[in-house]
N, C-alpha and C. Protein backbone atom coordinates (compact mmCIF):
# COMPACT_ATOMS: atom_id res chain seq x y z
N UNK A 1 -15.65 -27.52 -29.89
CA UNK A 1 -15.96 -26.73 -28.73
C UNK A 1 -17.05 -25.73 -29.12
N UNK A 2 -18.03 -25.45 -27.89
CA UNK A 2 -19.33 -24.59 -28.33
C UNK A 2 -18.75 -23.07 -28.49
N UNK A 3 -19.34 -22.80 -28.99
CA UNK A 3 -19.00 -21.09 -29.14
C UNK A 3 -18.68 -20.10 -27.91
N UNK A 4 -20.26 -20.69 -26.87
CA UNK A 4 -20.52 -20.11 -25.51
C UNK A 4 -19.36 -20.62 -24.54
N UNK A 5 -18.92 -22.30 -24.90
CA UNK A 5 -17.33 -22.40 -24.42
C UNK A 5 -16.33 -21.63 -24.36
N UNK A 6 -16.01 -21.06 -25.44
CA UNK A 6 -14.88 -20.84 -25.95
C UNK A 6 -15.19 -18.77 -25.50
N UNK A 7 -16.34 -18.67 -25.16
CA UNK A 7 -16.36 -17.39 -24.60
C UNK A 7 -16.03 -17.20 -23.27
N UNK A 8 -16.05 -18.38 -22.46
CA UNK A 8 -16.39 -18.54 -21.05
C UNK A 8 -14.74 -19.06 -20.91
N UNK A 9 -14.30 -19.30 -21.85
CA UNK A 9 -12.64 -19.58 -21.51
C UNK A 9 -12.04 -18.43 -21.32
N UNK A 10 -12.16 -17.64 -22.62
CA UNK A 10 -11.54 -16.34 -22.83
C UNK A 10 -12.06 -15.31 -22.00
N UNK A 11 -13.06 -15.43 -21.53
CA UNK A 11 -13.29 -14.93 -20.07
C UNK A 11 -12.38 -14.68 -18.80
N UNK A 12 -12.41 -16.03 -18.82
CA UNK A 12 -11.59 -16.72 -17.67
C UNK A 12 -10.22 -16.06 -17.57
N UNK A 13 -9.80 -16.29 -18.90
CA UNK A 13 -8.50 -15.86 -19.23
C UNK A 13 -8.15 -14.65 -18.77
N UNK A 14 -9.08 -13.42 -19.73
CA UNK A 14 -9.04 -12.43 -18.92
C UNK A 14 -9.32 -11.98 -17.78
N UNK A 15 -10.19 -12.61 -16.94
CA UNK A 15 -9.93 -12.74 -15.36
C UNK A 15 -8.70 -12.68 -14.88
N UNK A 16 -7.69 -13.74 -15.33
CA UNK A 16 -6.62 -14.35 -14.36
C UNK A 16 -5.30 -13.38 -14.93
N UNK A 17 -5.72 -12.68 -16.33
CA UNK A 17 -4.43 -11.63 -16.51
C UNK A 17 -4.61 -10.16 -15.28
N UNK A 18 -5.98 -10.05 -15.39
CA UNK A 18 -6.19 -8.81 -13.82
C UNK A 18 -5.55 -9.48 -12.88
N UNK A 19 -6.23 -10.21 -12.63
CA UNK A 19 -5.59 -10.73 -10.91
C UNK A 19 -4.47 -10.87 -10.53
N UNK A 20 -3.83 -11.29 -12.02
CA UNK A 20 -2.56 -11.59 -12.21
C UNK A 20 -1.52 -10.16 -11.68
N UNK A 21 -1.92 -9.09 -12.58
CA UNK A 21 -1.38 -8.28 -12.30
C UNK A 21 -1.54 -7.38 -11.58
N UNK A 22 -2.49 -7.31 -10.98
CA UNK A 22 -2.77 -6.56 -9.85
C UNK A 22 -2.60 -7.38 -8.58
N UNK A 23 -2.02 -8.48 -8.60
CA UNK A 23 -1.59 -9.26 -7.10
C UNK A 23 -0.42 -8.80 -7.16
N UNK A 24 0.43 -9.05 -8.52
CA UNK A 24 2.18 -8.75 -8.91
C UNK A 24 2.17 -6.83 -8.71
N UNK A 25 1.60 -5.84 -8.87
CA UNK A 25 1.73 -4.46 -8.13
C UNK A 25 1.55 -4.69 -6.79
N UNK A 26 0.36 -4.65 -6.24
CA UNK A 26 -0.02 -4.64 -5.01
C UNK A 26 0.89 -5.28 -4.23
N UNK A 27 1.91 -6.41 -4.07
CA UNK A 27 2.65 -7.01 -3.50
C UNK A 27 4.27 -7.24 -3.87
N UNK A 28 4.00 -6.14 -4.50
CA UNK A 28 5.56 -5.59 -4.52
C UNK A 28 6.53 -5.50 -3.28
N UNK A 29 5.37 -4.41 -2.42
CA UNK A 29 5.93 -4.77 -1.26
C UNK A 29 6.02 -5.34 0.03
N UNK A 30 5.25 -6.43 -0.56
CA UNK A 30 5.01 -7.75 0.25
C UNK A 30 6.40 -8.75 0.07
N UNK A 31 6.69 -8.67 -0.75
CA UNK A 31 7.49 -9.73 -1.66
C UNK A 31 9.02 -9.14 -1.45
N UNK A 32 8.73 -7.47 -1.23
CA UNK A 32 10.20 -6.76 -0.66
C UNK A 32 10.52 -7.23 0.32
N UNK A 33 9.63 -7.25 1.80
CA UNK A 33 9.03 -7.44 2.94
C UNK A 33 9.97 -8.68 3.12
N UNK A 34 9.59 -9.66 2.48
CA UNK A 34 9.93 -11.03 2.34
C UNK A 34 11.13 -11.62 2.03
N UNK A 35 11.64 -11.11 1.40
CA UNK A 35 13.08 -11.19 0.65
C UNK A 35 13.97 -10.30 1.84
N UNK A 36 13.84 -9.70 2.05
CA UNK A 36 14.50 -8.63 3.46
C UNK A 36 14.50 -9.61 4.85
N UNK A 37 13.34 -10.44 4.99
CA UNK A 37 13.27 -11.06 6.10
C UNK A 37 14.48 -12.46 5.99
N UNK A 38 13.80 -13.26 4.69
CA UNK A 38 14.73 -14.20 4.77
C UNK A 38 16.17 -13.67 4.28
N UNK A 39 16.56 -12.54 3.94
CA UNK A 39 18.00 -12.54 3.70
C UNK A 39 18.96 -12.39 5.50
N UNK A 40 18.04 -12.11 6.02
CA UNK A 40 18.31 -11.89 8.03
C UNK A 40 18.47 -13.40 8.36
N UNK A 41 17.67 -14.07 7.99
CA UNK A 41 17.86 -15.39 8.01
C UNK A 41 16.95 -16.16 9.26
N UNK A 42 16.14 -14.95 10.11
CA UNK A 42 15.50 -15.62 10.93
C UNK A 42 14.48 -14.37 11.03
N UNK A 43 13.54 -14.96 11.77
CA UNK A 43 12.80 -13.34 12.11
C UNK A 43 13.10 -12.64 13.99
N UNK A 44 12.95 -11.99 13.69
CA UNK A 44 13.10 -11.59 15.22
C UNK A 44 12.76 -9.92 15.72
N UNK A 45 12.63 -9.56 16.54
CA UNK A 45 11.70 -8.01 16.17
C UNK A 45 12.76 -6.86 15.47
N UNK A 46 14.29 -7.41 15.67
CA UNK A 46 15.12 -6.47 14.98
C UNK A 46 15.01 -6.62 13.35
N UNK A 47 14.95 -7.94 13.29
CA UNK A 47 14.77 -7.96 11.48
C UNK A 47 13.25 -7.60 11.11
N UNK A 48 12.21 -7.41 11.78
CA UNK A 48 11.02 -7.12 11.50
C UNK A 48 10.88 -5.55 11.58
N UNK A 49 11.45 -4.84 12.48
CA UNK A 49 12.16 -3.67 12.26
C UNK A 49 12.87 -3.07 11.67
N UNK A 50 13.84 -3.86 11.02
CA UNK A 50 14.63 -3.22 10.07
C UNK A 50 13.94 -3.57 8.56
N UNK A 51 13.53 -4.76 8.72
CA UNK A 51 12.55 -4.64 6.91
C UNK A 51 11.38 -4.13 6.85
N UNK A 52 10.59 -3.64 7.94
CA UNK A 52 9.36 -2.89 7.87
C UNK A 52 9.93 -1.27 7.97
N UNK A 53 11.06 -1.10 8.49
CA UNK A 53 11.61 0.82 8.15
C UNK A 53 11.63 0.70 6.74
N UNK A 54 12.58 -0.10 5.87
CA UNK A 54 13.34 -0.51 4.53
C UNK A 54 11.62 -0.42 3.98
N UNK A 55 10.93 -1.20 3.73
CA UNK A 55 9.56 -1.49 2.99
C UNK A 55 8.95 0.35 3.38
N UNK A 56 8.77 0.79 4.57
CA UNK A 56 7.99 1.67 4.33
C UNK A 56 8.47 2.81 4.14
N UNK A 57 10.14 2.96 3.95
CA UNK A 57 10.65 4.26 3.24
C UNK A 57 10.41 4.26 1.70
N UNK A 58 10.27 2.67 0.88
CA UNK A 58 10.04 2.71 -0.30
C UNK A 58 8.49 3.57 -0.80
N UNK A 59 7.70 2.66 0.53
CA UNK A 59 6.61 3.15 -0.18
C UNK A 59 6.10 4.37 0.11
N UNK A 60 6.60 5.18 1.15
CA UNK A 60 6.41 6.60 1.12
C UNK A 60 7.42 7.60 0.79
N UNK A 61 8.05 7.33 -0.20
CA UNK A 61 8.55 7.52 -1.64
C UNK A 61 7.23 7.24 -2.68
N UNK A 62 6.73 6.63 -2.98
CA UNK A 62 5.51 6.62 -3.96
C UNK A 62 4.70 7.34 -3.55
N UNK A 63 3.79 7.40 -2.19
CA UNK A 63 3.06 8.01 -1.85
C UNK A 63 3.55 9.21 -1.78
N UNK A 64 4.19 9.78 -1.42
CA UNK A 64 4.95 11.36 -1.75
C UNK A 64 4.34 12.07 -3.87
N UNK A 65 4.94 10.68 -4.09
CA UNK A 65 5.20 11.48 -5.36
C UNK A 65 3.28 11.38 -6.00
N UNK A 66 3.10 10.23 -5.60
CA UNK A 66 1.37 10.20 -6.05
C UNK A 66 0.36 11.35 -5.35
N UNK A 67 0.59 11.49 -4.21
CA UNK A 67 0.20 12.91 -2.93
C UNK A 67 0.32 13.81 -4.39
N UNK A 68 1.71 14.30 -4.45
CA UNK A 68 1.76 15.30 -5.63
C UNK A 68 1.10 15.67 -6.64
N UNK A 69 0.97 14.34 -7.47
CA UNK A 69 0.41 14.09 -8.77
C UNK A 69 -1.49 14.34 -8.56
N UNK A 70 -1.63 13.95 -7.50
CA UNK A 70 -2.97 14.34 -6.68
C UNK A 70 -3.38 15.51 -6.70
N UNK A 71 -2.54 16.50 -6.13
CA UNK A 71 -2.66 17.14 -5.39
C UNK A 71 -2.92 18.73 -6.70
N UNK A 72 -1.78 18.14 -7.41
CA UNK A 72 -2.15 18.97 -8.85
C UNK A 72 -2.70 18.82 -9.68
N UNK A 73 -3.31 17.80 -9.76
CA UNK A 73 -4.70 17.61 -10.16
C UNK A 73 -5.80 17.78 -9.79
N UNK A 74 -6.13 17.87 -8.45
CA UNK A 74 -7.33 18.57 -7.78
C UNK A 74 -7.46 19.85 -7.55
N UNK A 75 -5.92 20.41 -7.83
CA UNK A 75 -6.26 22.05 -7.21
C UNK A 75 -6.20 22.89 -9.02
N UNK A 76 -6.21 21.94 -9.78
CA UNK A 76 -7.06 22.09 -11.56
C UNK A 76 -8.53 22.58 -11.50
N UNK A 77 -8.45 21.48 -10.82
CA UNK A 77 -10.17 21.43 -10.89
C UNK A 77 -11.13 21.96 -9.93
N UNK A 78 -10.51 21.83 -7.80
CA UNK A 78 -11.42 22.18 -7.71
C UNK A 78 -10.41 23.01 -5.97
N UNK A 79 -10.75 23.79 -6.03
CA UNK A 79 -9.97 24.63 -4.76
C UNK A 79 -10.54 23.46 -2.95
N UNK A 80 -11.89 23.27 -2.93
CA UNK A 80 -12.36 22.77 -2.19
C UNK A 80 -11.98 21.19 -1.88
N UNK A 81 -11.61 20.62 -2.94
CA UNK A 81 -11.43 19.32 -3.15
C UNK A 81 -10.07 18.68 -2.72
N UNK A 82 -9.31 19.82 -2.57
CA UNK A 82 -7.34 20.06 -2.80
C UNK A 82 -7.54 19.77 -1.29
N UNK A 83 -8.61 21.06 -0.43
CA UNK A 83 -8.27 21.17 1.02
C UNK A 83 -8.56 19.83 1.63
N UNK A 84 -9.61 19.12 0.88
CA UNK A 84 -10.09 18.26 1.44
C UNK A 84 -9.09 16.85 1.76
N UNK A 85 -8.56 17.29 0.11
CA UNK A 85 -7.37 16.02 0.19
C UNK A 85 -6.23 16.33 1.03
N UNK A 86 -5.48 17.53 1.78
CA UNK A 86 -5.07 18.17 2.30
C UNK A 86 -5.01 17.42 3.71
N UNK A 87 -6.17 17.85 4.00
CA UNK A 87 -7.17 17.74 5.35
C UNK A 87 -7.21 15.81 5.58
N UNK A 88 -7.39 15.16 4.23
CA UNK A 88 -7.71 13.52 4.68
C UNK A 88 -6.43 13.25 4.55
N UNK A 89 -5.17 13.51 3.51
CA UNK A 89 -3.44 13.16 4.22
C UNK A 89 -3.40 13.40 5.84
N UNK A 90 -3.59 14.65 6.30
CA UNK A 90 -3.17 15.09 7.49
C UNK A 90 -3.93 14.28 8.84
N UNK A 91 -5.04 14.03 8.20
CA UNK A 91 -6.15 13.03 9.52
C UNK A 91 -5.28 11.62 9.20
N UNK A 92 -5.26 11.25 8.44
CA UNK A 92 -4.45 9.64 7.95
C UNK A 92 -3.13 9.57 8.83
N UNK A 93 -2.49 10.59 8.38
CA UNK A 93 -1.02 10.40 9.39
C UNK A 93 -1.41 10.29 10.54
N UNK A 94 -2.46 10.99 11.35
CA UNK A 94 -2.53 11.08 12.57
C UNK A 94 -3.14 9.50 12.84
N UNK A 95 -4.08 9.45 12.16
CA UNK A 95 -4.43 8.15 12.63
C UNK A 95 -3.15 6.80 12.46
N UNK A 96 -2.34 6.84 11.71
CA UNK A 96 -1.60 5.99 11.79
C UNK A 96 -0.37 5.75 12.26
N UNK A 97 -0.50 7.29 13.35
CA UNK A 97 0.50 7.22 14.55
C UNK A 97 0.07 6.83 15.73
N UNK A 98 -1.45 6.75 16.18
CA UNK A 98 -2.35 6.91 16.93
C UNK A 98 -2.19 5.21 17.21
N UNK A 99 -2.98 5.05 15.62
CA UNK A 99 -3.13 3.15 15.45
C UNK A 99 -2.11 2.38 15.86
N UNK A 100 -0.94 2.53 15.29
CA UNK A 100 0.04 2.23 15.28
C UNK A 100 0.94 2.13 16.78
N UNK A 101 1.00 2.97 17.44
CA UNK A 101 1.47 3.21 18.97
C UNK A 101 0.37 2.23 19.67
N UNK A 102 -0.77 2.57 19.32
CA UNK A 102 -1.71 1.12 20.11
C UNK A 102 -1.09 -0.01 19.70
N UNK A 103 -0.93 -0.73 18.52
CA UNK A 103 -1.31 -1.82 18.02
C UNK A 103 0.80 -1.84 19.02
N UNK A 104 1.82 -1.08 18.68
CA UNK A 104 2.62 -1.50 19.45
C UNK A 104 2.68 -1.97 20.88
N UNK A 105 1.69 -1.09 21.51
CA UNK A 105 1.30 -1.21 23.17
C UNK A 105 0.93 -2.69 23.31
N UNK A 106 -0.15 -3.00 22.70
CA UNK A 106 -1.34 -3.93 22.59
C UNK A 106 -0.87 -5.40 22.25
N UNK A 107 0.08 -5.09 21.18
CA UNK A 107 0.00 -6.44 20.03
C UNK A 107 1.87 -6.48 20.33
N UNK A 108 3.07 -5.79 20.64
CA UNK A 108 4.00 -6.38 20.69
C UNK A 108 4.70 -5.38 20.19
N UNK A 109 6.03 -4.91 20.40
CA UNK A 109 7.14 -3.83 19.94
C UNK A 109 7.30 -3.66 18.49
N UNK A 110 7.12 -4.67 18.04
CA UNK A 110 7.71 -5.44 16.39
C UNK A 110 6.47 -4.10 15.66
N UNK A 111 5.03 -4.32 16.57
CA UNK A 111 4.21 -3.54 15.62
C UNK A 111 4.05 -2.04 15.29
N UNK A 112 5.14 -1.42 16.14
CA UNK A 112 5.95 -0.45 16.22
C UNK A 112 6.55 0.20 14.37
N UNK A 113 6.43 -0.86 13.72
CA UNK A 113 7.36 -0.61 12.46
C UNK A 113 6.53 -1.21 11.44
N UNK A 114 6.00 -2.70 12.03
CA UNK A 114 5.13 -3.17 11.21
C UNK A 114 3.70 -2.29 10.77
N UNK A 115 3.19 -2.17 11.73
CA UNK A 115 1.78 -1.38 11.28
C UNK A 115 1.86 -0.49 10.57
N UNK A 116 2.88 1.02 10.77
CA UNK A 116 2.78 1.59 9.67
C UNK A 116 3.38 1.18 8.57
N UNK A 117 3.98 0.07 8.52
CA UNK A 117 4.01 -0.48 6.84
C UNK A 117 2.92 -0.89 6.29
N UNK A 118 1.97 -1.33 6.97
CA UNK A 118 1.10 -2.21 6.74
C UNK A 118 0.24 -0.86 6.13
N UNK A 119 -0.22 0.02 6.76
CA UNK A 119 -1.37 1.32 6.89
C UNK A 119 -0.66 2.47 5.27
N UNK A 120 0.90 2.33 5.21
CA UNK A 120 1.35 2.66 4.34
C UNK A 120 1.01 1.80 2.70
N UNK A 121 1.01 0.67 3.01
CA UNK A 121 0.70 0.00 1.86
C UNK A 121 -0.61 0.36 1.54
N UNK A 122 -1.76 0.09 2.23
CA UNK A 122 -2.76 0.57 2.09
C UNK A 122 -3.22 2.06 1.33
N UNK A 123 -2.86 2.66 2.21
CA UNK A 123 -2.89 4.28 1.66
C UNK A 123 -1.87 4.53 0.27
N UNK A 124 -1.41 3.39 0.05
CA UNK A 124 -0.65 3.91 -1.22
C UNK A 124 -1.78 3.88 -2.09
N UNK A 125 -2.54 2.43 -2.09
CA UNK A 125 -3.43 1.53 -2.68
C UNK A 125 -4.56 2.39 -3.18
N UNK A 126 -4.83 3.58 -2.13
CA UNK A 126 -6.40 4.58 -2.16
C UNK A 126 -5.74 5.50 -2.85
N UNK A 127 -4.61 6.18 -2.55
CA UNK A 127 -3.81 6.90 -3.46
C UNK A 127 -3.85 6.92 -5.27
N UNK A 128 -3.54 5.67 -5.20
CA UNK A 128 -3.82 4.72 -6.90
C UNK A 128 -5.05 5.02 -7.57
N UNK A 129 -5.66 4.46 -6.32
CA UNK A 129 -7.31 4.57 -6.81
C UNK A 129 -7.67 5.71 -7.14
N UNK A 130 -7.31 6.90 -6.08
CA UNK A 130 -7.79 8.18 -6.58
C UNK A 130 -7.48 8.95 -7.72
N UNK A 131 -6.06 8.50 -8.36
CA UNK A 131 -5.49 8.92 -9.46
C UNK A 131 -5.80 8.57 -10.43
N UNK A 132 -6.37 7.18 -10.61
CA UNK A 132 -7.21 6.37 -12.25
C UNK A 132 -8.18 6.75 -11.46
């Protein structure tokens, strides 16, 4: 095997350990989501309701505690930066009561519970990001 092979493998390799593990975080609570649905045994807007409350009390439990970890870390460094993060939690909630009450109106009752799981997963995700 060529040298430039055997670089382009181990490449690869390390490609598929990221992806790997950053599909297995990120869909933690996808995979909660999932396991909650089929243990109901069918879907229906009550079980889509009750595993999208269940999924998004978990994850705002993380986001709580990452908010924190944030939050004392920016007001280290920069007084302006704290308000700001302050200020973009407080616009976020709003928007994803806002979004969310539409997308229920619009798209069906179920999205009532679903969306902010969905907007919760997300914002955990920027949360993450902002902390590494």
């Amino acid at each position: 095997m060529h040298l430039q092979n055997i670089y382009k493998y181990l490449f690869l390799i390390s490609l598929l350990q990221v992806f790997s593990t950053n599909i297995l975080a990120e869909d933690k609570y996808g995979i909660l989501y999932s396991k909650c649905i089929n243990e109901n045994g069918y879907i229906n807007n009550t079980s889509v309701h009750v595993c999208s409350k269940t999924v998004s009390y978990a994850i705002n439990k993380e986001i709580n505690k990452l908010y924190d970890l944030l939050y004392i870390k920016m007001s280290k460094v920069s007084i302006e930066d704290t308000k700001k993060f302050e200020n973009s939690q407080k616009n976020w909630l709003q928007y994803k009561k806002t979004h969310c009450e539409l997308a229920g109106s619009y798209v069906g009752t179920p999205m009532y519970s679903y969306c902010p799981m969905l907007l919760n997963k997300s914002r955990l995700k920027e949360l993450q990001e902002l902390l590494n």
